[in-house]
Protein backbone atom coordinates (compact mmCIF):
# COMPACT_ATOMS: atom_id res chain seq x y z
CA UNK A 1 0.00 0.00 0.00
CA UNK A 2 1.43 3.32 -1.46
CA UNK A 3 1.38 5.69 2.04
CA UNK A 4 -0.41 8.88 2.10
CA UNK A 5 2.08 11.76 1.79
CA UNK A 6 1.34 14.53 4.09
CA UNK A 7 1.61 18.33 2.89
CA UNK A 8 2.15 20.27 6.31
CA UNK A 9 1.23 23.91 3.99
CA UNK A 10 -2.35 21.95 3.90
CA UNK A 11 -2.64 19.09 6.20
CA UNK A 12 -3.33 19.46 9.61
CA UNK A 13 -4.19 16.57 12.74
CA UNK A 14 -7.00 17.24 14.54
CA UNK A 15 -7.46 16.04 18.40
CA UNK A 16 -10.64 15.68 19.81
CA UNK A 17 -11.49 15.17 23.38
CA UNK A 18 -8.55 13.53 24.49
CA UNK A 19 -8.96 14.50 28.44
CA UNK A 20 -9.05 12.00 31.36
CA UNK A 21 -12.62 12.53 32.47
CA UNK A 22 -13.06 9.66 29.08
CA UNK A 23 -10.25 7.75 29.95
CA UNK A 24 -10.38 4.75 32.10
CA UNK A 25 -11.55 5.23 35.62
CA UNK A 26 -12.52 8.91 34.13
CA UNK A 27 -16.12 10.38 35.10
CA UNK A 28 -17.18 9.29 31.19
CA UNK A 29 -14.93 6.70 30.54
CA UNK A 30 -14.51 5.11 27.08
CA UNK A 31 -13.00 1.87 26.80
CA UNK A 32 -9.29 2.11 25.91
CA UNK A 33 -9.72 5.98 25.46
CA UNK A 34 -5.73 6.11 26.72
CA UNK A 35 -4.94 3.97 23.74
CA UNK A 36 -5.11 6.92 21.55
CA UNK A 37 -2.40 8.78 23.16
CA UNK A 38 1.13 6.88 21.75
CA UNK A 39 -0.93 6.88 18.15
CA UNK A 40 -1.43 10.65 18.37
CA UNK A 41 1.99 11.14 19.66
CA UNK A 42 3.72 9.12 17.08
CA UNK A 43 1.67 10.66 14.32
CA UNK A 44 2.81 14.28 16.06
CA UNK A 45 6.52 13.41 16.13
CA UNK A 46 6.45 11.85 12.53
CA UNK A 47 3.93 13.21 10.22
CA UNK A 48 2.97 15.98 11.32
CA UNK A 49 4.04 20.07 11.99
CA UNK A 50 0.89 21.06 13.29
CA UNK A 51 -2.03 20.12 15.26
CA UNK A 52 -5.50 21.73 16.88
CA UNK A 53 -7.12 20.35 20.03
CA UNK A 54 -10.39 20.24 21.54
CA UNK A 55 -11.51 20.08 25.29
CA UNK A 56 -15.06 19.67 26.41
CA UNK A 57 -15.13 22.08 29.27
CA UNK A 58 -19.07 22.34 31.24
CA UNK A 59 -19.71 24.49 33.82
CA UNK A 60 -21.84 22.94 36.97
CA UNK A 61 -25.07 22.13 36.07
CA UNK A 62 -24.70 22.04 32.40
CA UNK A 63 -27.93 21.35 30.20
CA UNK A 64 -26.74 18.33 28.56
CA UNK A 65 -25.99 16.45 32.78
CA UNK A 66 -28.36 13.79 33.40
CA UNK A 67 -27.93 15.57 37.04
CA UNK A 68 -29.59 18.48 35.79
CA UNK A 69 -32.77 16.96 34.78
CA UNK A 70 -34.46 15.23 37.88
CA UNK A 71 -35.79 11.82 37.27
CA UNK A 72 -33.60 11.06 33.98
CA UNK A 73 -31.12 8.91 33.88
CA UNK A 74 -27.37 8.99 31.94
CA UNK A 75 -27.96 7.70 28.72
CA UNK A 76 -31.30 8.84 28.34
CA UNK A 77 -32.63 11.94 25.73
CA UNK A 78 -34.51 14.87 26.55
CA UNK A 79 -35.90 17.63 23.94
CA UNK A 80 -34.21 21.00 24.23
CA UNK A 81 -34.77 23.78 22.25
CA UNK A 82 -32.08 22.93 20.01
CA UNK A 83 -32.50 19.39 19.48
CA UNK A 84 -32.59 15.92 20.58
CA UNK A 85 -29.62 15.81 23.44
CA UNK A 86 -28.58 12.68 24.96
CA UNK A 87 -27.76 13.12 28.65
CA UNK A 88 -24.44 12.37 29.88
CA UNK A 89 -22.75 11.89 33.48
CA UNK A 90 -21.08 15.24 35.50
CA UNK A 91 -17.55 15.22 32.70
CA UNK A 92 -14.99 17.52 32.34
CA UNK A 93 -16.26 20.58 34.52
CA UNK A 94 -13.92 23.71 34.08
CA UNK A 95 -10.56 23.68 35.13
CA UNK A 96 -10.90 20.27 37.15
CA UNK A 97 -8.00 17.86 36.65
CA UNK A 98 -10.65 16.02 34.39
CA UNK A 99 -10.79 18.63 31.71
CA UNK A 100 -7.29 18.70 30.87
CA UNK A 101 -5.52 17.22 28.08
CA UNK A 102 -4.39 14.13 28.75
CA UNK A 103 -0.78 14.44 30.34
CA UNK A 104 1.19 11.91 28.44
CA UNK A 105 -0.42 13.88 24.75
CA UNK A 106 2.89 15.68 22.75
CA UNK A 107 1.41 19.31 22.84
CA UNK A 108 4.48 20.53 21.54
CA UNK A 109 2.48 21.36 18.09
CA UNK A 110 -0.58 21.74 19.26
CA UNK A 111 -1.01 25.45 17.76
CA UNK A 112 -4.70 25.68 19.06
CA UNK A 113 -6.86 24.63 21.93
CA UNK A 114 -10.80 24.98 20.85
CA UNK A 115 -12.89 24.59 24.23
CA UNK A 116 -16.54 23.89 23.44
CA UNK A 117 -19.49 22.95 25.55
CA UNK A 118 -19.03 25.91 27.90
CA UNK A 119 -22.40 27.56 27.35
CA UNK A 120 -24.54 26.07 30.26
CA UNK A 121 -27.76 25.63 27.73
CA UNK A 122 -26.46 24.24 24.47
CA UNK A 123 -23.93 20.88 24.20
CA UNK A 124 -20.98 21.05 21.72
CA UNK A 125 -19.86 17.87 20.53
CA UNK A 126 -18.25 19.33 17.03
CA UNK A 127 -15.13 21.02 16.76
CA UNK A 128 -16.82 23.75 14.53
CA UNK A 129 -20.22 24.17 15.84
CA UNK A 130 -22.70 23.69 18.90
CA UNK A 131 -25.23 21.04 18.96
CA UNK A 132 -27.76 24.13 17.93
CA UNK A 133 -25.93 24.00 14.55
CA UNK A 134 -25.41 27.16 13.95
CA UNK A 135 -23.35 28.49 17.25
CA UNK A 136 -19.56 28.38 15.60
CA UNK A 137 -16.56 27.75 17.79
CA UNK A 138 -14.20 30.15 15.17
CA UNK A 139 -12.29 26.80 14.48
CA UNK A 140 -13.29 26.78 11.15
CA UNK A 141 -12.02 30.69 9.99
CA UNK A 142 -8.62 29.73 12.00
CA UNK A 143 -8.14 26.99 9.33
CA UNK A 144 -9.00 29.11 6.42
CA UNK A 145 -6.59 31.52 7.49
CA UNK A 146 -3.64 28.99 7.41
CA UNK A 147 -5.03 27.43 3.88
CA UNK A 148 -5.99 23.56 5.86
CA UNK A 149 -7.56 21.95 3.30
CA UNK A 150 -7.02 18.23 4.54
CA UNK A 151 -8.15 17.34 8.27
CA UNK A 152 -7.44 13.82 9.63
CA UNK A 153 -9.43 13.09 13.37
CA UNK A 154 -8.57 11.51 15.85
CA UNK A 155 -9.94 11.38 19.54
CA UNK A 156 -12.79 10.27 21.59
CA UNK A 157 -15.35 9.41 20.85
CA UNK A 158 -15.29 8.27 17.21
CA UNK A 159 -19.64 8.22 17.60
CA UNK A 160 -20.08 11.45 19.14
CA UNK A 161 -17.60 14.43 19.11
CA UNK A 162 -15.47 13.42 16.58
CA UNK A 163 -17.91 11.87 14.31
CA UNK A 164 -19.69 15.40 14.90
CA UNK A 165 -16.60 17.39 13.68
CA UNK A 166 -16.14 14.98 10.81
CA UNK A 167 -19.51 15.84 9.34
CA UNK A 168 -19.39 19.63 10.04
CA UNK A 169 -15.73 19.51 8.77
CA UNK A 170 -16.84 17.59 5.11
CA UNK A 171 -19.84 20.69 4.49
CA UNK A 172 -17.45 22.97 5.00
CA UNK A 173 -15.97 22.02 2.24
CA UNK A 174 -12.49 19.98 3.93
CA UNK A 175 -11.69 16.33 2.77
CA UNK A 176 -11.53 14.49 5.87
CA UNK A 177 -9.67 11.35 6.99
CA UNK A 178 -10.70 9.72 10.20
CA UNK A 179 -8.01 7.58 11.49
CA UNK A 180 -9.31 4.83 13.06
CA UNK A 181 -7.07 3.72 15.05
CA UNK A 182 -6.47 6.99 17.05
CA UNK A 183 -9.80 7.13 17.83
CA UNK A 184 -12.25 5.42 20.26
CA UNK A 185 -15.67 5.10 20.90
CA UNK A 186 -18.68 4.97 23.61
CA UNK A 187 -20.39 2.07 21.25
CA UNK A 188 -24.26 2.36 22.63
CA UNK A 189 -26.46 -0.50 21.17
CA UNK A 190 -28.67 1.02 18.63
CA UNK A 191 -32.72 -1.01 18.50
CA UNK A 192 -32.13 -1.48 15.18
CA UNK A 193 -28.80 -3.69 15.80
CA UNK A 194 -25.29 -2.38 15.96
CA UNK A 195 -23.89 0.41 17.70
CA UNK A 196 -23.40 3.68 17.83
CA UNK A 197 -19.84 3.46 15.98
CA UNK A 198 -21.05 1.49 13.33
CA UNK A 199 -23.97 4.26 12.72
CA UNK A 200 -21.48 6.85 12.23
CA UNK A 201 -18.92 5.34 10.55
CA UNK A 202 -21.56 4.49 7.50
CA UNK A 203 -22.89 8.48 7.90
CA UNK A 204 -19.25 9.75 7.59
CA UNK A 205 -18.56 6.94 4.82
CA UNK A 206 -21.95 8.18 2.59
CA UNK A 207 -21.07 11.49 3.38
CA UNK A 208 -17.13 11.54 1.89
CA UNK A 209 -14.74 10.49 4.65
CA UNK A 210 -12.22 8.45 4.11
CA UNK A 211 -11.45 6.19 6.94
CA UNK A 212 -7.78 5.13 7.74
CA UNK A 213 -5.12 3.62 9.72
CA UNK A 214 -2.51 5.41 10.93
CA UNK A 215 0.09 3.20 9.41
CA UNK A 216 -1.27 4.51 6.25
CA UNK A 217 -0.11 8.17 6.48
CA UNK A 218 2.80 8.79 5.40
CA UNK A 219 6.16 11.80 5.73
């Protein structure tokens, strides 16, 4: 297999979510969320110059905490005025060790850190907008104005957040890789069979993403 050469002028890594409140033992842990770490890193020290970040970062009491809707549970979905919103555990509350980026991730190039989900009444899973769709986080006129044209994703979770910034990223006009092996997911079972993952790996597939290993990118 002939590897993907990376243009550094164009290309840029994207890192979603990598915090400990979804590692193991974290308030919203995903299984083998750490595993993502030594990928990113590796990809970091050999393929690429530079590199944006994400952090989830709630205040108490956010809108999209099972905690903040009495009698639902985590895991459940409640209609706000945005949308459909899943409710999630207490994660990543501002400036708590949980919110920061993981301590073992190469920040070294990491040449921005996008913090989303901070408005108490609207979730942001995406990287370039709210979950009202139309709230942007900026991320997207920081790329234009260094010419990205090319985004691979990596991060947690592969279903939600980074899934999320995968679509928003391909109708903004981006080709997008997701590399697969940098990324986890939560994996809820969906009625209709499968899980989550597999839902939005054949929504980012239909929709233009390519879907890679890491192994595949090359200098």
């Amino acid at each position: 297999m002939v590897a993907l050469k990376i243009n550094n002028a164009t290309d840029m890594l994207g890192i979603v979510d990598v915090q400990p409140d979804f590692m193991p033992g974290g308030k919203l842990p995903v299984v083998d969320g750490d595993q993502v770490v030594p990928v990113i890193n590796k990809l970091l020290a050999d393929r690429f110059s530079y590199a944006f970040a994400t952090q989830d970062w709630h205040p108490e009491g956010h809108s999209s905490f099972a905690s903040s809707h009495p009698g639902k549970l985590v895991f459940e979905t409640v209609e706000l005025p945005y949308g459909s919103q899943t409710l999630w555990p207490d994660h990543c509350i501002q400036t708590t060790p949980g919110a920061d980026l993981h301590s073992a991730l190469d920040h070294s190039k990491i040449n921005l850190i996008v913090r989303k989900g901070f408005r108490p009444e609207v979730d942001s899973y995406s990287a370039f907008f709210e979950n009202d769709h139309k709230t942007t986080t900026g991320l997207h006129g920081w790329l234009q104005a260094r010419g990205v044209r090319r985004l691979f994703l990596s991060g947690i979770s592969t279903d939600y957040c980074v899934a999320y910034s995968a679509e928003d990223a391909l109708n903004l006009g981006y080709q997008v890789f997701l590399v697969e092996d940098a990324c986890r997911g939560i994996h809820m079972p969906l009625e209709s069979g499968g899980t989550t993952v597999d839902a939005a790996k054949r929504r980012l597939l239909a929709a233009g993403a390519i879907l890679i290993d890491s192994s595949a990118i090359g200098s």
